[in-house]
N, C-alpha and C. Protein backbone atom coordinates (compact mmCIF):
# COMPACT_ATOMS: atom_id res chain seq x y z
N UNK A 1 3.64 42.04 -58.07
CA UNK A 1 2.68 43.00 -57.58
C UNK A 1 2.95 44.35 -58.23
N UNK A 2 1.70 44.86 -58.44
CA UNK A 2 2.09 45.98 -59.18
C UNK A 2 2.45 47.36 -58.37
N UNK A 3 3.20 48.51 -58.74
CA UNK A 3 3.68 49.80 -58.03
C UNK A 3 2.80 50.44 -57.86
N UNK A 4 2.55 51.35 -57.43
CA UNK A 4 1.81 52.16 -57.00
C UNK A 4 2.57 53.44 -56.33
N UNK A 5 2.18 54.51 -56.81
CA UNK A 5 2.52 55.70 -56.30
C UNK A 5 1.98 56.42 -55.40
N UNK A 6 2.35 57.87 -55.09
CA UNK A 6 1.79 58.35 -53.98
C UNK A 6 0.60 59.38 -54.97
N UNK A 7 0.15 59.71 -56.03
CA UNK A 7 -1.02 60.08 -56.97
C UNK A 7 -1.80 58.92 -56.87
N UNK A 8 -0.80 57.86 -57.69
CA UNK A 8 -1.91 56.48 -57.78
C UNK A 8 -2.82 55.85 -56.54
N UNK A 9 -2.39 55.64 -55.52
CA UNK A 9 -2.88 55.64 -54.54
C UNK A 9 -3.77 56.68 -53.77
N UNK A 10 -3.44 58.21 -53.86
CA UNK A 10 -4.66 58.74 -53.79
C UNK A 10 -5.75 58.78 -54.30
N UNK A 11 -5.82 58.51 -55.87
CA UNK A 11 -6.37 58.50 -56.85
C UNK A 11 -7.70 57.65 -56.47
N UNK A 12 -6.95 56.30 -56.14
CA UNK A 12 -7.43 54.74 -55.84
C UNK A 12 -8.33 54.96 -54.74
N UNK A 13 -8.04 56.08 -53.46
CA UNK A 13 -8.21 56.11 -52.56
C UNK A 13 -10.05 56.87 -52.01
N UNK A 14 -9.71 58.07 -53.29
CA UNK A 14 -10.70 58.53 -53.54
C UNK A 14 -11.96 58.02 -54.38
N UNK A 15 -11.77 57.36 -55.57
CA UNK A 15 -12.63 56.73 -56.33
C UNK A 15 -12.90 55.50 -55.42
N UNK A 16 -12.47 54.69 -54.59
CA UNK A 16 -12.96 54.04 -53.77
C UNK A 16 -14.45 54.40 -52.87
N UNK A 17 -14.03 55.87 -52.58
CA UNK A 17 -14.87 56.46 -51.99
C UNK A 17 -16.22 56.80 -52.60
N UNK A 18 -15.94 57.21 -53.69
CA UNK A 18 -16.73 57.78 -54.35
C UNK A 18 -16.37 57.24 -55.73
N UNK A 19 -16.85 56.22 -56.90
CA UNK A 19 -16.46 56.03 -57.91
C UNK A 19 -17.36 57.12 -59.01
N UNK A 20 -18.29 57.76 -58.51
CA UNK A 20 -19.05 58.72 -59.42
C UNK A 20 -18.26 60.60 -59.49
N UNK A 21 -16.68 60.30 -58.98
CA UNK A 21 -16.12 61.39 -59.05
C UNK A 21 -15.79 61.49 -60.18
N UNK A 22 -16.07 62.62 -60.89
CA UNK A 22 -15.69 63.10 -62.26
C UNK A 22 -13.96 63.39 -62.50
N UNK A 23 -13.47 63.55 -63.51
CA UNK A 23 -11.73 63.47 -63.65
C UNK A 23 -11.77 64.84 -63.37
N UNK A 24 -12.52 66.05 -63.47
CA UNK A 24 -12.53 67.20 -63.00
C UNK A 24 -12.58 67.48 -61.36
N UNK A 25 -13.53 66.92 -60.92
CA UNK A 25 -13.24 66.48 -59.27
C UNK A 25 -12.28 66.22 -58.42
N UNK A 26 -11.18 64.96 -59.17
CA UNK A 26 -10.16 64.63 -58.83
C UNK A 26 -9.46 65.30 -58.88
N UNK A 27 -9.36 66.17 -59.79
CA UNK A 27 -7.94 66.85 -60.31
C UNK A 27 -7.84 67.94 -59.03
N UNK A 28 -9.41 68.34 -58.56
CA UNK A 28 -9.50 70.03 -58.17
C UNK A 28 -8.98 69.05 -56.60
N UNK A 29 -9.65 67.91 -56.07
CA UNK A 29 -9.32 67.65 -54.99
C UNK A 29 -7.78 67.10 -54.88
N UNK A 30 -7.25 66.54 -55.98
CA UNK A 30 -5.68 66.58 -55.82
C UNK A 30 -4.67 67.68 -56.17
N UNK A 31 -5.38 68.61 -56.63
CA UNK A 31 -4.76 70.04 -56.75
C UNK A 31 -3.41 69.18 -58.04
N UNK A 32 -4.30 68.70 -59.29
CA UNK A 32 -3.29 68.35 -60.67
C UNK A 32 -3.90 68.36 -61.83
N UNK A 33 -3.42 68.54 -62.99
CA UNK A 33 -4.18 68.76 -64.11
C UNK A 33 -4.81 67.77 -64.07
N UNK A 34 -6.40 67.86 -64.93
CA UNK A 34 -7.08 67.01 -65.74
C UNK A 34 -6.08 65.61 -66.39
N UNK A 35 -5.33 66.14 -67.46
CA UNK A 35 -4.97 65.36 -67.87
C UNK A 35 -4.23 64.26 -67.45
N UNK A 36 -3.52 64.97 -66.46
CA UNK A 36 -2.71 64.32 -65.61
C UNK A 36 -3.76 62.95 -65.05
N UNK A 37 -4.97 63.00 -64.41
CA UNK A 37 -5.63 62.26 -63.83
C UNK A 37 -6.38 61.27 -64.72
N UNK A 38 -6.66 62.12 -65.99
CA UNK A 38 -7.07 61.18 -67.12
C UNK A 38 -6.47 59.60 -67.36
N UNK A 39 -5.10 60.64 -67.48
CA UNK A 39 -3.94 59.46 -68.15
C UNK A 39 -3.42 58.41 -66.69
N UNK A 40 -3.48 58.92 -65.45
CA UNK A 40 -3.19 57.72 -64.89
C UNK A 40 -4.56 56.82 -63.89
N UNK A 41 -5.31 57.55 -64.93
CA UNK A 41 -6.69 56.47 -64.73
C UNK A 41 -6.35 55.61 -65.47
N UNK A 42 -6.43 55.77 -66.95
CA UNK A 42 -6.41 54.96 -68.39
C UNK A 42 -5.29 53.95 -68.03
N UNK A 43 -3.84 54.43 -67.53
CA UNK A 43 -2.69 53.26 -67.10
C UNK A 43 -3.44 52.29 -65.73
N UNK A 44 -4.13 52.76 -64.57
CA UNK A 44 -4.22 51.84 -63.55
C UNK A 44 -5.31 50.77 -64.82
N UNK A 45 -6.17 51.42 -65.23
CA UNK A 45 -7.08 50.34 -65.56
C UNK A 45 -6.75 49.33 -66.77
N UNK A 46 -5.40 49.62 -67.68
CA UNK A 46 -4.67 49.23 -68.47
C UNK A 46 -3.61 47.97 -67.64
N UNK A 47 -3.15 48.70 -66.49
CA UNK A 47 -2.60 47.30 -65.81
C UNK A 47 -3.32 47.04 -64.99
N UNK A 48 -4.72 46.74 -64.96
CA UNK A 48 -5.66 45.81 -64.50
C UNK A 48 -5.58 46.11 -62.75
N UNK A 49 -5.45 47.42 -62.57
CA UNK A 49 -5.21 47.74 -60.99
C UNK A 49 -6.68 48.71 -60.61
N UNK A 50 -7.10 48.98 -61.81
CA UNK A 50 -8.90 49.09 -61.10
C UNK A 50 -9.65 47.72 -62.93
N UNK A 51 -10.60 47.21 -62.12
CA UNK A 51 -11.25 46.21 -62.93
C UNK A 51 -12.78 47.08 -63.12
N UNK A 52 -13.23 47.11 -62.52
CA UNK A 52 -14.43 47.69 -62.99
C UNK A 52 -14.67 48.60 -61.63
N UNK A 53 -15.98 49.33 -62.11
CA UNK A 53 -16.81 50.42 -61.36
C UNK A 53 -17.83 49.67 -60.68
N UNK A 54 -17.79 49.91 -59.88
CA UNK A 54 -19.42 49.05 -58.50
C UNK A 54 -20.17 50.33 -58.20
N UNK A 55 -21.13 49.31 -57.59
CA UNK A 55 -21.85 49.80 -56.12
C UNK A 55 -21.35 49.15 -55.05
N UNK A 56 -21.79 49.74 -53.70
CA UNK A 56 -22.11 49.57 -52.67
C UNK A 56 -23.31 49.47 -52.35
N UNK A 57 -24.58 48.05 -52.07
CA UNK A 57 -25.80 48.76 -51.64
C UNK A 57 -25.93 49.37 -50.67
N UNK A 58 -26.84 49.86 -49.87
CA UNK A 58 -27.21 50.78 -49.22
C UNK A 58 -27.48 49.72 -47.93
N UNK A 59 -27.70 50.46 -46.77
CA UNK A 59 -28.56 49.25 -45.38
C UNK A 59 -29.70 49.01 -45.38
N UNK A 60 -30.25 49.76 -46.48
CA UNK A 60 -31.90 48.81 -46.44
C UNK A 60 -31.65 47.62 -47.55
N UNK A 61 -31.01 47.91 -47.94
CA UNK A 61 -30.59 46.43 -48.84
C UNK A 61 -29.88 45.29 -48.71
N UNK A 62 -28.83 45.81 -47.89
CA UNK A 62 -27.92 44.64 -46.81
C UNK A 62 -28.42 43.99 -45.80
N UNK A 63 -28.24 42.74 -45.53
CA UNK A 63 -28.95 41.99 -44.25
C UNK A 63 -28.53 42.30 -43.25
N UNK A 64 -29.14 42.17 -41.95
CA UNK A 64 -29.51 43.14 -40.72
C UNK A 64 -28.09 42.03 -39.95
N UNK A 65 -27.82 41.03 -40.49
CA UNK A 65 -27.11 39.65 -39.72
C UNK A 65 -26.13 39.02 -40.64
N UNK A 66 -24.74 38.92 -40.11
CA UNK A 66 -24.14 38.12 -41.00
C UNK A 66 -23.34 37.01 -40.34
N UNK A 67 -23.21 35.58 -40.42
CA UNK A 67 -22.25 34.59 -40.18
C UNK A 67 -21.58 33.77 -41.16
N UNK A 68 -20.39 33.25 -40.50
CA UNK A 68 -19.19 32.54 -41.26
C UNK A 68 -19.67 31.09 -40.95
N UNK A 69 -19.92 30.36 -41.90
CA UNK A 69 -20.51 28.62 -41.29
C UNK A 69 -18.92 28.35 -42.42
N UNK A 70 -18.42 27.62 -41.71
CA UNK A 70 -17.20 26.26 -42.26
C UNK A 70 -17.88 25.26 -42.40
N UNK A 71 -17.58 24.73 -43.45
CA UNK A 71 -17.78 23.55 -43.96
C UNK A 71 -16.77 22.53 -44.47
N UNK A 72 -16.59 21.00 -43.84
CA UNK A 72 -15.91 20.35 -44.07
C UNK A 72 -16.11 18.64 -44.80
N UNK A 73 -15.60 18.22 -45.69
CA UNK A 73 -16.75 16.89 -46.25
C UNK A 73 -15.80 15.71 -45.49
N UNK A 74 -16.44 14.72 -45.64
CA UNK A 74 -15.87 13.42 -45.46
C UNK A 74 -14.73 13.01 -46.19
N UNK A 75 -13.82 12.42 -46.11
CA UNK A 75 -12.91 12.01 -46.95
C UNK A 75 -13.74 10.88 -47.69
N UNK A 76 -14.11 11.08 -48.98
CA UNK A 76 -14.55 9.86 -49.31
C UNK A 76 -14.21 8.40 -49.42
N UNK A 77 -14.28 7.19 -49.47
CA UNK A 77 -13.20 5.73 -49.57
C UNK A 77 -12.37 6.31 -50.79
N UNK A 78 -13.09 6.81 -52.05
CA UNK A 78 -11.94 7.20 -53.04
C UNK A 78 -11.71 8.07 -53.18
N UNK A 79 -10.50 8.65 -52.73
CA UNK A 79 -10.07 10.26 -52.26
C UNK A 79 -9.64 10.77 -53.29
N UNK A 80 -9.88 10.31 -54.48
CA UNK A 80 -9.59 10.89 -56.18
C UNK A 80 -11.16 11.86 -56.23
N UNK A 81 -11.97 11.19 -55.30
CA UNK A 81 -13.30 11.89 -55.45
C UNK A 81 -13.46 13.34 -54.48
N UNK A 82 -12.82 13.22 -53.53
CA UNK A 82 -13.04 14.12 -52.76
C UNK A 82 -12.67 15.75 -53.69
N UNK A 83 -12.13 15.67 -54.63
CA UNK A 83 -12.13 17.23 -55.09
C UNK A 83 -13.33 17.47 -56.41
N UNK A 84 -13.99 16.38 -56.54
CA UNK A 84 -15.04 17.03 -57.72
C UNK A 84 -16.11 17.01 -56.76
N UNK A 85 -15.72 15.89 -55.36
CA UNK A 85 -17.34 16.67 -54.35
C UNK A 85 -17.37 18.04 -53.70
N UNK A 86 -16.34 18.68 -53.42
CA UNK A 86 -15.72 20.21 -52.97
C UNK A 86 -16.38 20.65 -54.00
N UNK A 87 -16.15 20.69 -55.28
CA UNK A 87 -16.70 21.24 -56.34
C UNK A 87 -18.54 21.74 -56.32
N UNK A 88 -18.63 20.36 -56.07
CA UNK A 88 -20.20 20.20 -56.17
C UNK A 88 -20.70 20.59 -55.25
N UNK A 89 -20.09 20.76 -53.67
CA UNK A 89 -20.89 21.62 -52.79
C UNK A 89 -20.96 23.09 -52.92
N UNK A 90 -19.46 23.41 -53.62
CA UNK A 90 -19.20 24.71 -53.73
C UNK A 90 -20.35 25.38 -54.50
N UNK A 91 -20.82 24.46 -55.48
CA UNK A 91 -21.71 24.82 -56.63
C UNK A 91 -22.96 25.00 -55.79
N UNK A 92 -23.48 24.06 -55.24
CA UNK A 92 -24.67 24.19 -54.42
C UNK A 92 -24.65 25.26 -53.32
N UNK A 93 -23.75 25.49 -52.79
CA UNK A 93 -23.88 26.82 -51.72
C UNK A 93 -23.84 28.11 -52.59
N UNK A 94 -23.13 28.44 -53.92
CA UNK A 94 -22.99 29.27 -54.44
C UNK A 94 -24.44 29.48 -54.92
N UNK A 95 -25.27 28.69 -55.40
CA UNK A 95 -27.06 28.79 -55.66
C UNK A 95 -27.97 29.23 -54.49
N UNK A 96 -27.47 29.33 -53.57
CA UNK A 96 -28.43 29.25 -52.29
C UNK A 96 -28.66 30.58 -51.91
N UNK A 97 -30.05 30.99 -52.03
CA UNK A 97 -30.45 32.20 -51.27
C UNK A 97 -29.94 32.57 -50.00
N UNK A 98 -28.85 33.93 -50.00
CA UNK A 98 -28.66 34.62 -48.26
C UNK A 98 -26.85 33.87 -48.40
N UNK A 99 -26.59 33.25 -49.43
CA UNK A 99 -25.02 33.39 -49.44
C UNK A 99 -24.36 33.94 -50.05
N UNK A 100 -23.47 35.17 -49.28
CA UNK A 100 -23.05 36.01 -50.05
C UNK A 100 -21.92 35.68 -50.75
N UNK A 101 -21.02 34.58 -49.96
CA UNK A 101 -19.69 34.29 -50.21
C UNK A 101 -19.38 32.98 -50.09
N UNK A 102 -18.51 32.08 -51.02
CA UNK A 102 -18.23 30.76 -51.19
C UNK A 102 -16.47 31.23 -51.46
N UNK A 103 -15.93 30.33 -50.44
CA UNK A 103 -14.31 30.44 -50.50
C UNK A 103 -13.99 28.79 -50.04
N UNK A 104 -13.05 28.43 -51.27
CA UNK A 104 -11.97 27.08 -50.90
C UNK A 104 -11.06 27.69 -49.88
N UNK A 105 -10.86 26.37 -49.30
CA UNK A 105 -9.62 26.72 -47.69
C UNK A 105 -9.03 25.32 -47.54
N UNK A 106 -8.16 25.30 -48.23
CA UNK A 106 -7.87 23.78 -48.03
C UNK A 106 -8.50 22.58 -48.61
N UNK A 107 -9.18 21.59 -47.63
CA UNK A 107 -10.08 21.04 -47.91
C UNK A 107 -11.16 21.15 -47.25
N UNK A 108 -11.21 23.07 -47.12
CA UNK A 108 -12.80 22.94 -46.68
C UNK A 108 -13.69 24.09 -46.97
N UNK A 109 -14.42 24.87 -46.75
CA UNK A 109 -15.02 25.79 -47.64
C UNK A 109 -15.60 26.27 -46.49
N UNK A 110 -15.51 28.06 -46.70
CA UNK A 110 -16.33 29.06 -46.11
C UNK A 110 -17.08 29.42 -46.48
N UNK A 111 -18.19 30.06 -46.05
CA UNK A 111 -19.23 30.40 -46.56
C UNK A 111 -20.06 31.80 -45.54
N UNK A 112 -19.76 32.78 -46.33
CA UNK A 112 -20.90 34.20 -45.74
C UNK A 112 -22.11 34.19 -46.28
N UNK A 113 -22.84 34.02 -45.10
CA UNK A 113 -24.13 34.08 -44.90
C UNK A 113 -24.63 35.30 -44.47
N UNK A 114 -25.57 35.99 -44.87
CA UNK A 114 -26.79 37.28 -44.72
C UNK A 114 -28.26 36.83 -44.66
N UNK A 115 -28.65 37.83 -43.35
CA UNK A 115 -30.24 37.42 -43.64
C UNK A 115 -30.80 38.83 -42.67
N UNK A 116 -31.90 38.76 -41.74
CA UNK A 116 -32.71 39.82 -41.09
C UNK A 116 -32.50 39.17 -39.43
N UNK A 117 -31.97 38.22 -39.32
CA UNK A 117 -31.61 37.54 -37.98
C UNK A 117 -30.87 36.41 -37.84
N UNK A 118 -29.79 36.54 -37.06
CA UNK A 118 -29.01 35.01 -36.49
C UNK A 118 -30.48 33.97 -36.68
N UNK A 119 -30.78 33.47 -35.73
CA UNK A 119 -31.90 33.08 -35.95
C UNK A 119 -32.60 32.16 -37.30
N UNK A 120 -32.84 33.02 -38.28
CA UNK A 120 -32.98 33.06 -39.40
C UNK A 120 -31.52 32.14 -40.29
N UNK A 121 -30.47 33.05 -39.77
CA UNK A 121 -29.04 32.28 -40.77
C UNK A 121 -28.95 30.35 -40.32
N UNK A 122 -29.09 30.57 -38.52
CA UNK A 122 -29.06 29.74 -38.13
C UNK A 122 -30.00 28.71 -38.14
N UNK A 123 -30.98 28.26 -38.62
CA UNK A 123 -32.32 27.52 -39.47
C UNK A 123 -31.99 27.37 -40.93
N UNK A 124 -31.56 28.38 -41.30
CA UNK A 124 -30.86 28.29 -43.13
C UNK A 124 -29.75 27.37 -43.19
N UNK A 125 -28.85 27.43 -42.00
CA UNK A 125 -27.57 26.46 -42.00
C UNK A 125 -28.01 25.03 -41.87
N UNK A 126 -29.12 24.92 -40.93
CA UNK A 126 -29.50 23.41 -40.34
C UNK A 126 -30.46 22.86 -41.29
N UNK A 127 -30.91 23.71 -41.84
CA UNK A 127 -32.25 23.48 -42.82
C UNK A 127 -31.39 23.18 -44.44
N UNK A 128 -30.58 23.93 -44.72
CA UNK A 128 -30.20 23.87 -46.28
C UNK A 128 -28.64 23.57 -46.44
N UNK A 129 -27.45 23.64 -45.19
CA UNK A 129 -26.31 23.09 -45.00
C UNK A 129 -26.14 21.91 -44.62
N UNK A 130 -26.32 21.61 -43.21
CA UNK A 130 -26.14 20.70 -42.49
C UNK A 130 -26.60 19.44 -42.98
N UNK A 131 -27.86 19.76 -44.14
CA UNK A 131 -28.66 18.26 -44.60
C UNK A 131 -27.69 17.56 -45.71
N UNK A 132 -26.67 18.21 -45.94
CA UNK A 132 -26.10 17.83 -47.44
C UNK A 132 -25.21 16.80 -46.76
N UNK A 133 -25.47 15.93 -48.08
CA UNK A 133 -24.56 14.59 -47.29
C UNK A 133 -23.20 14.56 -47.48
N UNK A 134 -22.98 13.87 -46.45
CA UNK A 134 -20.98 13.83 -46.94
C UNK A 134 -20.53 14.33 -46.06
N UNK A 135 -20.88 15.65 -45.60
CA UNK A 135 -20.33 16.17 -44.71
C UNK A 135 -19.80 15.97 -43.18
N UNK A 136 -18.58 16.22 -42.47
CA UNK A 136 -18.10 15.72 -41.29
C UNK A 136 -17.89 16.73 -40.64
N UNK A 137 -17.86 17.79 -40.89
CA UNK A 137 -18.23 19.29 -39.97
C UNK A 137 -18.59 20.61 -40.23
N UNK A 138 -19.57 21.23 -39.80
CA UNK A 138 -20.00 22.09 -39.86
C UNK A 138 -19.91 23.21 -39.14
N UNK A 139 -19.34 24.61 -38.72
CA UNK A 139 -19.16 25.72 -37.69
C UNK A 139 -19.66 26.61 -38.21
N UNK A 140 -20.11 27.34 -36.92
CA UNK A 140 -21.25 28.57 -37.29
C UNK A 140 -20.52 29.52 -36.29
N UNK A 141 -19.97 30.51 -36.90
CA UNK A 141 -19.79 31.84 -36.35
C UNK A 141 -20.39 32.99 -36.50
N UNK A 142 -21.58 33.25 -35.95
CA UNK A 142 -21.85 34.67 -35.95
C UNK A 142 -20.92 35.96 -35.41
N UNK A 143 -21.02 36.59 -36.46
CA UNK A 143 -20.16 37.99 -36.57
C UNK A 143 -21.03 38.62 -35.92
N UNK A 144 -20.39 39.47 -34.85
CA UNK A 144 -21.05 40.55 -33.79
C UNK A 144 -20.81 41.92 -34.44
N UNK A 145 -19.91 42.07 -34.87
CA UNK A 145 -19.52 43.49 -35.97
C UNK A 145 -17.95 43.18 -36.39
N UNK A 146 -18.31 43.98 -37.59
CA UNK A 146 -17.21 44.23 -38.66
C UNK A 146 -16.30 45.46 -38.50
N UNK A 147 -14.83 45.38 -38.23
CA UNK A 147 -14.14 46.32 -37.72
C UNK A 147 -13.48 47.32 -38.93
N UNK A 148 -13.23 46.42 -39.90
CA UNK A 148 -12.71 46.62 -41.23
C UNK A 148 -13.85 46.00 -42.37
N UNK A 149 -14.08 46.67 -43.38
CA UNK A 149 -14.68 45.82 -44.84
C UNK A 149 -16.00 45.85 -44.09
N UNK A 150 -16.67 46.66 -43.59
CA UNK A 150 -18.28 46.81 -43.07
C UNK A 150 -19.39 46.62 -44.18
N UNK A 151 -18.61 46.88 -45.62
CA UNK A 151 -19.29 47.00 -47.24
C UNK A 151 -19.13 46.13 -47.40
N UNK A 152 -18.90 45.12 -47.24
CA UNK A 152 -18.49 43.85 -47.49
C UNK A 152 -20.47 43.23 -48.26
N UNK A 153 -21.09 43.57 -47.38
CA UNK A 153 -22.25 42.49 -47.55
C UNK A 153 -22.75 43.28 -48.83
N UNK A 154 -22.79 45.18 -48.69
CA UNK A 154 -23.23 46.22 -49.57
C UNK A 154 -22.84 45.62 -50.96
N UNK A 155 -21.81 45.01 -50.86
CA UNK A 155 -20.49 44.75 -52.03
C UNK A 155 -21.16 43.40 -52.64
N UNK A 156 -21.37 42.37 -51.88
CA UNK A 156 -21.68 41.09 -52.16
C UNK A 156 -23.19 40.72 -52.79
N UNK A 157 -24.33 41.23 -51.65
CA UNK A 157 -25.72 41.07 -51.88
C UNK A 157 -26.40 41.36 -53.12
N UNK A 158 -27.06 40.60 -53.75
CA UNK A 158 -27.89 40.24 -54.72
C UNK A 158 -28.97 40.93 -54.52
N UNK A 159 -28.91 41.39 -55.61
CA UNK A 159 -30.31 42.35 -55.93
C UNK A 159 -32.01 41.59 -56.70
């Protein structure tokens, strides 16, 4: 894991916030030269400790609703098969309109879902999850709110 200092980490802390802060910005809000901030931009992003510049969308762009559906497959009779079918669902949920997120867990796969209503997620799960064959369980957790990572969907959602 890589070090991190007490600059580097403010640094990190602020461009998090704001990635459209200029190296002049930083410097005046960390009270340090320009250069100084230049050069340990150029090193974090040299050891691969910032990867790129984002957005966040906005809440008219993020869905009004988000849930966690688990997904679990059958053990197939030939269990040499069961990891290129993980594959292949993974692939198919990763195509699907209103999923923001596809994660392996073992042998079973999460999946964040966005839309304008539970409701809505919950018809998308039964309608475009639940039909896929193979499968031996399915869980639907709707998220009531996000305590931490609220950007999460801002971060994820498809434009």
């Amino acid at each position: 894991m890589t070090q991190l200092d007490d600059l580097d980490r403010a640094i990190l802390r602020l461009l998090k916030e704001d990635a459209r802060l200029t190296i002049s910005e930083l410097a005046e809000k960390l009270n340090r030269p320009e250069s100084t901030i230049h050069f340990r931009i150029k090193k974090l992003q040299e050891r691969n400790v910032i990867d790129r510049y984002t957005i966040i969308l906005g809440e008219d762009l993020r869905p009004s609703s988000l849930a966690l559906v688990y997904v679990q497959a059958k053990t197939p009779i030939i269990e040499d098969f069961l990891e290129k079918y993980l594959t292949h669902i993974i692939k198919t949920l990763s195509m699907l309109p209103n999923v923001l997120l596809v994660a392996r867990s073992g042998e079973g796969i999460v999946v964040l879902i966005g839309d304008e209503s539970l409701d809505k997620i919950k018809s998308f799960v039964e309608e475009t999850i639940e039909v896929l064959p193979g499968l031996e369980r399915v869980e639907f957790f709707p998220i009531d709110k996000i305590e931490k990572g609220s950007d999460i969907a801002g971060f994820l959602v498809d434009v």
